[in-house]
PDB file of N, CA and C in Angstrom:
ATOM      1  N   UNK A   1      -3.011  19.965   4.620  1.00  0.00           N
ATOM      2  CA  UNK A   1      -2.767  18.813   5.476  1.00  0.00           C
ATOM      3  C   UNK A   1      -3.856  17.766   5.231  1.00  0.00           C
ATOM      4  N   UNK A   2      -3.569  16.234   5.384  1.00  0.00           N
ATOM      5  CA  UNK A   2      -3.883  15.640   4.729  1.00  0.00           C
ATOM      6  C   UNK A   2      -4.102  14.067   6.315  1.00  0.00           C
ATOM      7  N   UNK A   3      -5.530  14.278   6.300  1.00  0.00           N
ATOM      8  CA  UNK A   3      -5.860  13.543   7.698  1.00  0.00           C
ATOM      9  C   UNK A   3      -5.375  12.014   7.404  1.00  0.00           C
ATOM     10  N   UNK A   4      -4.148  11.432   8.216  1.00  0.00           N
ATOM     11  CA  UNK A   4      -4.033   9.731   7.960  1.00  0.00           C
ATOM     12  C   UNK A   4      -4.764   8.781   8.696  1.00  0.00           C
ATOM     13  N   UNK A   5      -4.691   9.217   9.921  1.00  0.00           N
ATOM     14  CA  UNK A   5      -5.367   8.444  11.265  1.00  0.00           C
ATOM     15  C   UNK A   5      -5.256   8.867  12.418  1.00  0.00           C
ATOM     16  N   UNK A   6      -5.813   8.032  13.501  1.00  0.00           N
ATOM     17  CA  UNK A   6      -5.682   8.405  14.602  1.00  0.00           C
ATOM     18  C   UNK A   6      -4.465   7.837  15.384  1.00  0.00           C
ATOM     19  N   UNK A   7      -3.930   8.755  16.568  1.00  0.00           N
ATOM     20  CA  UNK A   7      -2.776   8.248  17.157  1.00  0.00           C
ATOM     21  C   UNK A   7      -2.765   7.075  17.889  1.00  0.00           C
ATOM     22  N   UNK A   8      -3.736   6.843  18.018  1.00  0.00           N
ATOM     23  CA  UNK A   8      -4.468   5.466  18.525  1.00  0.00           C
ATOM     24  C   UNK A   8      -4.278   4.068  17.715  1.00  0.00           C
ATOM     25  N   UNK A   9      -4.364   4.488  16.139  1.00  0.00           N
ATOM     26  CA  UNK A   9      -4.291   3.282  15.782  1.00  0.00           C
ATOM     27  C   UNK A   9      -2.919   2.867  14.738  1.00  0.00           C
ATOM     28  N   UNK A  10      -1.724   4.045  15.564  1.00  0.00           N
ATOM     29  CA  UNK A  10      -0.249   3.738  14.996  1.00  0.00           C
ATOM     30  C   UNK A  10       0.561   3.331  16.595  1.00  0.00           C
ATOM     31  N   UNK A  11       0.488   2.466  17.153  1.00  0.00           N
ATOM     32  CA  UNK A  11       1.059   2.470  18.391  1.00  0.00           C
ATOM     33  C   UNK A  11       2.634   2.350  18.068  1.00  0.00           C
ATOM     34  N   UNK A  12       3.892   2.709  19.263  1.00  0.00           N
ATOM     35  CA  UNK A  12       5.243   2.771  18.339  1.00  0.00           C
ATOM     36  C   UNK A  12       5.580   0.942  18.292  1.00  0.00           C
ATOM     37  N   UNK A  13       6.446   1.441  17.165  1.00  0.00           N
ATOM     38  CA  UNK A  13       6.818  -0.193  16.309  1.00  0.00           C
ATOM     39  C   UNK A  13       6.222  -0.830  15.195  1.00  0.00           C
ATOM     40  N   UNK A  14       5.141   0.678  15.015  1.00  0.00           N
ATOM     41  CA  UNK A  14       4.558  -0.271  13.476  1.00  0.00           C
ATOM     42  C   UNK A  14       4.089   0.792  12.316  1.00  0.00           C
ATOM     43  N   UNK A  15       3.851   0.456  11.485  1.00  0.00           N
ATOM     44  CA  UNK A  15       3.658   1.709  10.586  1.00  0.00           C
ATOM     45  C   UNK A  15       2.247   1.782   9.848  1.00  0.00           C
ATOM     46  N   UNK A  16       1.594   2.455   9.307  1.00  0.00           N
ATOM     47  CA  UNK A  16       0.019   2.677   8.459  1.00  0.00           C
ATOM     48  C   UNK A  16       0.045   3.384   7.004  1.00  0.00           C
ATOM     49  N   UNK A  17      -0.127   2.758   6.137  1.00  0.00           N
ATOM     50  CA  UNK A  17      -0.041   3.456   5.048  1.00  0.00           C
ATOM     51  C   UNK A  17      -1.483   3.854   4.361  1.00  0.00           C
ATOM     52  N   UNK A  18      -1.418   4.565   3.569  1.00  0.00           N
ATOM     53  CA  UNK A  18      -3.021   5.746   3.163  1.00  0.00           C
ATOM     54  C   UNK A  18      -2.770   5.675   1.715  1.00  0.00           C
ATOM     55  N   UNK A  19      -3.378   5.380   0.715  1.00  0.00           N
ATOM     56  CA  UNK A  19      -3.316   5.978  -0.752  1.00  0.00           C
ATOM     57  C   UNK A  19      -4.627   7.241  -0.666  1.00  0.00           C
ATOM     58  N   UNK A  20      -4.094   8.277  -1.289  1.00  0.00           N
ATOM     59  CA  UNK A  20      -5.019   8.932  -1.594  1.00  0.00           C
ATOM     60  C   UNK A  20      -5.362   9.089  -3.154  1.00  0.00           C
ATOM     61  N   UNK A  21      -6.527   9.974  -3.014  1.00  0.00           N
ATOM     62  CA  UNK A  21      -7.221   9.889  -4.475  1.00  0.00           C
ATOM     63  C   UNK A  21      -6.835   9.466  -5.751  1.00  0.00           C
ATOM     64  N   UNK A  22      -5.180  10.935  -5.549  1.00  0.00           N
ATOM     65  CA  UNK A  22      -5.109  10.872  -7.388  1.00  0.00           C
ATOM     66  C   UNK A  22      -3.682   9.758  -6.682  1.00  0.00           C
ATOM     67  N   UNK A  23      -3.687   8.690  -6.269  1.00  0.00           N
ATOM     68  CA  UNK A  23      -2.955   7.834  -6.428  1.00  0.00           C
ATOM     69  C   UNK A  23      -1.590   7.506  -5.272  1.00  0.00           C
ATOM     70  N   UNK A  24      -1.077   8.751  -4.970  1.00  0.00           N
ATOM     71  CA  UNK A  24      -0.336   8.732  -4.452  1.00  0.00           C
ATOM     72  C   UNK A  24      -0.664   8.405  -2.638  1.00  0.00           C
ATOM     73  N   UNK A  25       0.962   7.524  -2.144  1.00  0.00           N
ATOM     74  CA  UNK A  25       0.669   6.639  -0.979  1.00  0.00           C
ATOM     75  C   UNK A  25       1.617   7.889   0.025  1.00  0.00           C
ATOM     76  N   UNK A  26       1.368   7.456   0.993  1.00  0.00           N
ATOM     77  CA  UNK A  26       1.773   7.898   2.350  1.00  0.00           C
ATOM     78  C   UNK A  26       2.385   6.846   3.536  1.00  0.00           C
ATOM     79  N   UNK A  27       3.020   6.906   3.829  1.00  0.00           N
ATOM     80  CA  UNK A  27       3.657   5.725   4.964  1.00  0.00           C
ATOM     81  C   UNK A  27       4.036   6.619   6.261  1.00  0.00           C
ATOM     82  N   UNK A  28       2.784   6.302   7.567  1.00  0.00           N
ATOM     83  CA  UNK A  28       3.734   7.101   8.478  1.00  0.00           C
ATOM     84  C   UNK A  28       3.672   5.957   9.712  1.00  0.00           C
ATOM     85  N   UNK A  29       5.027   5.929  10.510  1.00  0.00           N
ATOM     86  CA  UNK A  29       6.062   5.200  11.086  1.00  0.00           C
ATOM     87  C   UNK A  29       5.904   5.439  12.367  1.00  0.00           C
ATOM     88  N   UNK A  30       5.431   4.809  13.603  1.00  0.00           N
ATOM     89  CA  UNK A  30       5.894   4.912  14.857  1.00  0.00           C
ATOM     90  C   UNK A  30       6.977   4.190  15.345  1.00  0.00           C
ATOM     91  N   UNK A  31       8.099   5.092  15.329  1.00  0.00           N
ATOM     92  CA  UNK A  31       9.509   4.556  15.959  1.00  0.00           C
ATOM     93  C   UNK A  31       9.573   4.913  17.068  1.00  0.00           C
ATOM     94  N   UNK A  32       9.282   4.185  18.391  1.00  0.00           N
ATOM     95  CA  UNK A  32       9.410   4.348  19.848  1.00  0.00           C
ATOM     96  C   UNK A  32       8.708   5.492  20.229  1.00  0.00           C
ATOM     97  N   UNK A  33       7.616   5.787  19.641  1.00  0.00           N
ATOM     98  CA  UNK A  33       6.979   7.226  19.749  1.00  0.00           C
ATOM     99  C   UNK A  33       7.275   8.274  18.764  1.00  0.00           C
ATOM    100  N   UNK A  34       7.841   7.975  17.990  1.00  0.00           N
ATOM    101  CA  UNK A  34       8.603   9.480  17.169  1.00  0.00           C
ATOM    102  C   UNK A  34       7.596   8.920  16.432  1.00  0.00           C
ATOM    103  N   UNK A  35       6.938   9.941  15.445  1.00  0.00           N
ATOM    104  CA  UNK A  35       6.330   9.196  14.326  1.00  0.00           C
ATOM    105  C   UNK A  35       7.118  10.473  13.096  1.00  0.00           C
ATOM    106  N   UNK A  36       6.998   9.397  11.860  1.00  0.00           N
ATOM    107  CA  UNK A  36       7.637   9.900  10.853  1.00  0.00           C
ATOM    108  C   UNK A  36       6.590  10.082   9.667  1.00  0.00           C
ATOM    109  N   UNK A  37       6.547  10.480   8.421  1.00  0.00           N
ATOM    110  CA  UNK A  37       6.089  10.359   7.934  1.00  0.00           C
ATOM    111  C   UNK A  37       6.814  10.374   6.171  1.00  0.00           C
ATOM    112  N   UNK A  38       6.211   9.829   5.567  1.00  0.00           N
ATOM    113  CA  UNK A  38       6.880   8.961   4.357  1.00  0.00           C
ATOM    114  C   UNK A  38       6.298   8.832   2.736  1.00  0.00           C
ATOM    115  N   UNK A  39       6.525   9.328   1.459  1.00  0.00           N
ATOM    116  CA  UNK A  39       6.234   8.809   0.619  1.00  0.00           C
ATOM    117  C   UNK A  39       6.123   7.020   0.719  1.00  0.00           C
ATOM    118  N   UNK A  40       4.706   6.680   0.335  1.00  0.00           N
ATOM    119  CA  UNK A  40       4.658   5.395   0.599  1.00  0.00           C
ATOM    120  C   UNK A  40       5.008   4.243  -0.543  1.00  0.00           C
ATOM    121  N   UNK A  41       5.867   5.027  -1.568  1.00  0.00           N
ATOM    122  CA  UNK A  41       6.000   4.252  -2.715  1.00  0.00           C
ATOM    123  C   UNK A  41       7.633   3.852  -2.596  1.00  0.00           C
ATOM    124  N   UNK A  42       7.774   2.630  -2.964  1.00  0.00           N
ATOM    125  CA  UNK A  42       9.144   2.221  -3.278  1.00  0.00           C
ATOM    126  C   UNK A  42      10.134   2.495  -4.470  1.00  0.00           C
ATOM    127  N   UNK A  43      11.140   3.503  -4.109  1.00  0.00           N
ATOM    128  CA  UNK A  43      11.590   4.206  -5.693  1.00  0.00           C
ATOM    129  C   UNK A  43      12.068   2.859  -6.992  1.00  0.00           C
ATOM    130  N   UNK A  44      11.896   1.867  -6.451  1.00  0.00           N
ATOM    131  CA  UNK A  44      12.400   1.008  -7.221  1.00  0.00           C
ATOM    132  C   UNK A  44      11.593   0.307  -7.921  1.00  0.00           C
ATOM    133  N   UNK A  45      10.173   0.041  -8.292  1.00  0.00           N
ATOM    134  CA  UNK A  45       9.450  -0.438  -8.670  1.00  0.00           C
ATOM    135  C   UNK A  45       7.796  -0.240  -8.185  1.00  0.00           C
ATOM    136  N   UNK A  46       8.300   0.994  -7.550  1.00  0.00           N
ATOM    137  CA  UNK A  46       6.519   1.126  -7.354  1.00  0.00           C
ATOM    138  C   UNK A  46       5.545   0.398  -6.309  1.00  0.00           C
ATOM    139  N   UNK A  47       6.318  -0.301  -5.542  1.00  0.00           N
ATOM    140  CA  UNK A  47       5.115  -1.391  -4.574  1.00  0.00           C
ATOM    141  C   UNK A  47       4.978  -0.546  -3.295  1.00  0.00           C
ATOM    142  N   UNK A  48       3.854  -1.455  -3.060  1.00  0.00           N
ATOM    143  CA  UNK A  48       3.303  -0.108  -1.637  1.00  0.00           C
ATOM    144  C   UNK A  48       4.181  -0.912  -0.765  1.00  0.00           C
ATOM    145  N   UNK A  49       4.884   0.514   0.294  1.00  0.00           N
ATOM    146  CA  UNK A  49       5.597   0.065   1.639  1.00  0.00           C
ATOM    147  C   UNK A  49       4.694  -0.018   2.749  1.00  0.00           C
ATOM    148  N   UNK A  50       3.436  -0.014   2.959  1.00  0.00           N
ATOM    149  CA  UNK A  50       2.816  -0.083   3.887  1.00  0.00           C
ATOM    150  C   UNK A  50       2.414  -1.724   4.036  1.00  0.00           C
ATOM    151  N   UNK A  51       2.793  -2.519   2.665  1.00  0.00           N
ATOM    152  CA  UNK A  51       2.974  -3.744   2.873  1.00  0.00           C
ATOM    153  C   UNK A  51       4.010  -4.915   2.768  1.00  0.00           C
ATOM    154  N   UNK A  52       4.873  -3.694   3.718  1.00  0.00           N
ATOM    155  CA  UNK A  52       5.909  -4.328   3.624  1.00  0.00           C
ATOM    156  C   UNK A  52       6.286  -4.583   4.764  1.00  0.00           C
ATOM    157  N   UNK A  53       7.925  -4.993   5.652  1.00  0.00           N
ATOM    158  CA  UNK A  53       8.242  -4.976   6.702  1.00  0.00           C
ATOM    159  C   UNK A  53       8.885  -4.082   7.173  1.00  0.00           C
ATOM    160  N   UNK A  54       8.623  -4.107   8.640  1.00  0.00           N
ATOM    161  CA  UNK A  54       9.130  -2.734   9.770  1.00  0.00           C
ATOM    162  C   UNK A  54      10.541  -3.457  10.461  1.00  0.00           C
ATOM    163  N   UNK A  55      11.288  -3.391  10.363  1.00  0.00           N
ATOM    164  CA  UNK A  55      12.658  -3.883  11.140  1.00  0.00           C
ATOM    165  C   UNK A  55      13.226  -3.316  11.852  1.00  0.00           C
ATOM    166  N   UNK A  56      12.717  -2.794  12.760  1.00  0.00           N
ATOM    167  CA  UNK A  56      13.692  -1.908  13.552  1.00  0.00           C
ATOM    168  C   UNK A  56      13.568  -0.708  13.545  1.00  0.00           C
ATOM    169  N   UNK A  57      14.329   0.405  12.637  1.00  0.00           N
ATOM    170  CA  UNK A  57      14.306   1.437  11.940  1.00  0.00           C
ATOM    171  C   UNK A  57      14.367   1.078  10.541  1.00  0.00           C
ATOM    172  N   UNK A  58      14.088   0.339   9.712  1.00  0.00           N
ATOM    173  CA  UNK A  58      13.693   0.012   8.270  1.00  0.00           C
ATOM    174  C   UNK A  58      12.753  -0.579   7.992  1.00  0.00           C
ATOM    175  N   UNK A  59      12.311  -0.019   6.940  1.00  0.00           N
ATOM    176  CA  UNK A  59      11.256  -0.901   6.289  1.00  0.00           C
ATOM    177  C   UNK A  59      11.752  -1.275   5.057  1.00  0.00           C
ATOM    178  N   UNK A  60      11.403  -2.582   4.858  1.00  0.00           N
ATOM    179  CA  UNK A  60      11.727  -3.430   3.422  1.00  0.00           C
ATOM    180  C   UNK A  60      10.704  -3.579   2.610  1.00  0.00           C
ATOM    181  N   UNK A  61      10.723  -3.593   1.421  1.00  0.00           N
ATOM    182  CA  UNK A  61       9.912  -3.688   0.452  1.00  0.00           C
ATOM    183  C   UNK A  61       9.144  -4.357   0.167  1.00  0.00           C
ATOM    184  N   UNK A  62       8.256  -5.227   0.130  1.00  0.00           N
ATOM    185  CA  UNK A  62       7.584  -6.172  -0.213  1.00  0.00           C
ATOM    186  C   UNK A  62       8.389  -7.266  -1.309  1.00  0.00           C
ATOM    187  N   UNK A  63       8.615  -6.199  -2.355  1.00  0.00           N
ATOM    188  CA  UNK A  63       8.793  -6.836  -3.560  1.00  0.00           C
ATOM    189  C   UNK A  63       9.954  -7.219  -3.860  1.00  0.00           C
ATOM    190  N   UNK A  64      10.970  -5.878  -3.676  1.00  0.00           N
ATOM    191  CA  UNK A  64      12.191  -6.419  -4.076  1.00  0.00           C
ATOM    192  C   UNK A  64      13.265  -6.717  -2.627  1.00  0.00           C
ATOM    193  N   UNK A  65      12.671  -7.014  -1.577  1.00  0.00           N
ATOM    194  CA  UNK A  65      13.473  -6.357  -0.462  1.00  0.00           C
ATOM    195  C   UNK A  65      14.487  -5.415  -0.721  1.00  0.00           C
ATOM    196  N   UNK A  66      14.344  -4.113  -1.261  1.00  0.00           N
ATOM    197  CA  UNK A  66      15.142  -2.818  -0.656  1.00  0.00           C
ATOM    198  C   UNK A  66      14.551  -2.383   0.506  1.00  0.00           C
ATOM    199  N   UNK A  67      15.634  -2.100   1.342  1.00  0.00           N
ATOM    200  CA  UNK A  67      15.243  -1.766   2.494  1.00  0.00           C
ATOM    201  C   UNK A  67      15.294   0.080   2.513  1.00  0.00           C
ATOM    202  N   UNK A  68      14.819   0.612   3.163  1.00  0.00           N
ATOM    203  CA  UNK A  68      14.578   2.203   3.519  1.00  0.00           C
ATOM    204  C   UNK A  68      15.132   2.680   4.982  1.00  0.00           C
ATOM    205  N   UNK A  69      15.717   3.471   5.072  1.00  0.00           N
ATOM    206  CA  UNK A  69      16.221   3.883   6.906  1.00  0.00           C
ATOM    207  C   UNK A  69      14.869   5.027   7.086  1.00  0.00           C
ATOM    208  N   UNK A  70      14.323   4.661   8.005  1.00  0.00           N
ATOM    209  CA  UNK A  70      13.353   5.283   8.569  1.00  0.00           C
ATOM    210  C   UNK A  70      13.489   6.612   9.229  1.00  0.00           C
ATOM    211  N   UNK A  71      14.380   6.906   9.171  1.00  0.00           N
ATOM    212  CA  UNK A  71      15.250   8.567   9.928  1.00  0.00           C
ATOM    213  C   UNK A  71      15.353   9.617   9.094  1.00  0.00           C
ATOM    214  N   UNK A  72      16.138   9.089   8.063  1.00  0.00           N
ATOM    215  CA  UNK A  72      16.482   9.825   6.518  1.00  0.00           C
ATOM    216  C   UNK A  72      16.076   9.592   5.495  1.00  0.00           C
ATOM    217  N   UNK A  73      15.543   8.477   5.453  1.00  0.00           N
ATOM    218  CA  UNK A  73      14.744   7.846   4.050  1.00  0.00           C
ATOM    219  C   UNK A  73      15.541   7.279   2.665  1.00  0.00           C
ATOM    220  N   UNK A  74      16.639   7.239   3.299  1.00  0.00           N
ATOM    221  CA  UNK A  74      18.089   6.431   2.477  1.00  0.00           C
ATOM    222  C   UNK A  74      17.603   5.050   2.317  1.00  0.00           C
ATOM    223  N   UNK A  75      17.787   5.133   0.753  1.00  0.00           N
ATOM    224  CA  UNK A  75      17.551   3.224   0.129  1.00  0.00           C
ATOM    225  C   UNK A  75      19.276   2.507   0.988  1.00  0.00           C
ATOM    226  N   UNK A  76      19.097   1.707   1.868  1.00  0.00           N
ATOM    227  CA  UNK A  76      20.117   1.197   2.069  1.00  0.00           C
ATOM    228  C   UNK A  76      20.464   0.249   1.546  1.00  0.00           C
ATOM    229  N   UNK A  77      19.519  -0.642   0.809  1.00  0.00           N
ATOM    230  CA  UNK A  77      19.988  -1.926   0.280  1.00  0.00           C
ATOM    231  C   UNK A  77      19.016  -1.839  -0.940  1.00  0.00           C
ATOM    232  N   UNK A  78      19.563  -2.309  -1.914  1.00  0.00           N
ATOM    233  CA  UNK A  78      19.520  -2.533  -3.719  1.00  0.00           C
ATOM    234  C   UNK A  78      18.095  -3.200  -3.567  1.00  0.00           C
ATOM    235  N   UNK A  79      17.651  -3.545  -4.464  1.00  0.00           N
ATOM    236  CA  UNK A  79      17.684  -2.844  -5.764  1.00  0.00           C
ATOM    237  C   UNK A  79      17.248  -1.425  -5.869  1.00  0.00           C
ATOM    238  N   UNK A  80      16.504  -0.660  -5.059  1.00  0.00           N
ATOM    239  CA  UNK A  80      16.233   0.848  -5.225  1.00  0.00           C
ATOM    240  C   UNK A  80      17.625   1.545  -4.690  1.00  0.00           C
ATOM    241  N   UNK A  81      17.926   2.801  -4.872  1.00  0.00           N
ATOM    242  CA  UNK A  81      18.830   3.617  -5.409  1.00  0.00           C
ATOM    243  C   UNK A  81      18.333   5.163  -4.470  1.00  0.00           C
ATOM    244  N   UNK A  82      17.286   5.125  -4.972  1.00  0.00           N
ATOM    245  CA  UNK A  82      16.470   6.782  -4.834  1.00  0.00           C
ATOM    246  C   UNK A  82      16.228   6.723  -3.060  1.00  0.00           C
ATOM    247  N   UNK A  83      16.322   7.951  -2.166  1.00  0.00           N
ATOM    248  CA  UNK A  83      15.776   8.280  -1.025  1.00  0.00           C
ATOM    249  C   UNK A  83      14.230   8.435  -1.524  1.00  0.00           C
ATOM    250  N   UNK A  84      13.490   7.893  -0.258  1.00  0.00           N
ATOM    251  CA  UNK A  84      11.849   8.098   0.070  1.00  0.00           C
ATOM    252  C   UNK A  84      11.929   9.912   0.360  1.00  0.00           C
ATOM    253  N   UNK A  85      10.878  10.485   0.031  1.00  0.00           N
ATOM    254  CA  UNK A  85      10.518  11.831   0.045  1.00  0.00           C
ATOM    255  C   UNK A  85       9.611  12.147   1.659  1.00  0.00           C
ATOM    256  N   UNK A  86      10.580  12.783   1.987  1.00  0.00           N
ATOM    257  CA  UNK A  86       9.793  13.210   3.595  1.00  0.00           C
ATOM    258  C   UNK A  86       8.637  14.140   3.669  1.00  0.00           C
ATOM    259  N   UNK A  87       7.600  13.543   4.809  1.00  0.00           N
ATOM    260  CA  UNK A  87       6.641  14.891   4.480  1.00  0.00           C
ATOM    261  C   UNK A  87       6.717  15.413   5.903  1.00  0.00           C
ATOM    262  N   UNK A  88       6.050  16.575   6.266  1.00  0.00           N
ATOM    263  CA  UNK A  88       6.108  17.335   7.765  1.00  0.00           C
ATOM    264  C   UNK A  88       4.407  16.392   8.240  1.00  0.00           C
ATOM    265  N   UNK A  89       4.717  16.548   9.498  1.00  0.00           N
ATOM    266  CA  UNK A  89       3.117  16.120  10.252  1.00  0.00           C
ATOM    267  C   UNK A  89       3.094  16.705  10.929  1.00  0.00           C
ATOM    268  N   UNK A  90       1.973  16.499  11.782  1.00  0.00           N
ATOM    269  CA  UNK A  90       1.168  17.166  12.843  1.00  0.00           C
ATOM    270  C   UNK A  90       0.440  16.064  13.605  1.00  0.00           C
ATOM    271  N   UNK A  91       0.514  16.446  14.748  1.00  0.00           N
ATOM    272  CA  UNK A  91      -0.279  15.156  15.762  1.00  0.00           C
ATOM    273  C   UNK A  91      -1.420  16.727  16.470  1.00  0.00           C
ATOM    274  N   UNK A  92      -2.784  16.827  16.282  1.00  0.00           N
ATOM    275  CA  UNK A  92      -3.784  17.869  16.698  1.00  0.00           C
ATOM    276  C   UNK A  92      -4.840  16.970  17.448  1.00  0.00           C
ATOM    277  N   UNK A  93      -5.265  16.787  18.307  1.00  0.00           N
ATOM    278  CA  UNK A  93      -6.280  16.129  19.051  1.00  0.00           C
ATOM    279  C   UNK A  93      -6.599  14.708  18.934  1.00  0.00           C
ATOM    280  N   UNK A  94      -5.214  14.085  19.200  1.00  0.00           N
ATOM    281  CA  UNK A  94      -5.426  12.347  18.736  1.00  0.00           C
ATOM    282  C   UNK A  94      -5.593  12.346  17.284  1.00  0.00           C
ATOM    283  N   UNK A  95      -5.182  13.452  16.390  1.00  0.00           N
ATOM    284  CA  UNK A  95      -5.321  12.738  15.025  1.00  0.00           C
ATOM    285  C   UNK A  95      -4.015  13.194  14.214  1.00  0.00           C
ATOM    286  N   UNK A  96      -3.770  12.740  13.713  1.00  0.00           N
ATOM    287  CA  UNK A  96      -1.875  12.502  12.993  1.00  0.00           C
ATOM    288  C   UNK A  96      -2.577  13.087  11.070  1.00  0.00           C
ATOM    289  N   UNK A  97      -2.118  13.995  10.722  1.00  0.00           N
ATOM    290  CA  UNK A  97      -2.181  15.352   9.479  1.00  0.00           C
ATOM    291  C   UNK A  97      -0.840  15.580   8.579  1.00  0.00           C
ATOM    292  N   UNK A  98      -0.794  14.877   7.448  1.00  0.00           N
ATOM    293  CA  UNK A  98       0.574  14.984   6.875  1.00  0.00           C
ATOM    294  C   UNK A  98       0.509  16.157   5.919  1.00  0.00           C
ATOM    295  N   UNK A  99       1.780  16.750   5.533  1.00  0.00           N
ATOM    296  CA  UNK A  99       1.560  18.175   4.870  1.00  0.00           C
ATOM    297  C   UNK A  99       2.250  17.579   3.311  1.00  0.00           C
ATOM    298  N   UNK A 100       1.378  17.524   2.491  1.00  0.00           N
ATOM    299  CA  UNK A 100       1.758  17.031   0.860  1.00  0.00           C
ATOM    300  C   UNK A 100       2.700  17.960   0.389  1.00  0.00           C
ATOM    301  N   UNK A 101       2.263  19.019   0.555  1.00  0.00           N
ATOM    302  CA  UNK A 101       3.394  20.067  -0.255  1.00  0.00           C
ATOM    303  C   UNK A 101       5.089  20.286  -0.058  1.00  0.00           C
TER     304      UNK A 101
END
């Protein structure tokens, strides 16, 4: 498990993204309290979704606006194709722990 932040500083309606070491991003999501957690890369070209937009239950891309459903991780709108890769979390003493494997 893989420490992102504190629950403190994802309030619901917005999301925080993390790159770690060997490269790879993380995107995790407060939807009305649910929090999700997210490969933070866009299957369509690679741009980080943590700088992108939160709409509701989607986030859009920065780059190409493909949008992502935040539930299932379904590309709903073009140009990406590919579902985002879900990870499991953990919320342990005010601090939010995503599981890589």
């Amino acid at each position: 498990m893989v420490k992102v932040c504190s629950l403190s500083e994802i309030p619901p309606g917005t999301l925080k993204g993390l790159q770690l070491d060997d490269g790879r991003r993380v995107l995790v999501v407060n939807l009305d309290g649910e929090l999700r957690a997210w490969d933070g890369t866009c299957t369509h070209e690679e741009a980080d979704l943590s700088t992108g937009f939160l709409l509701g239950e989607r986030v859009t891309c920065p780059l190409h606006l493909s949008q992502f459903d935040l539930n299932s991780g379904e590309a709903v709108t073009p140009p990406a194709k590919t579902s985002l890769r879900k990870y499991n979390l953990k919320v342990e003493n005010e601090e939010i722990y995503v599981d890589l494997d």
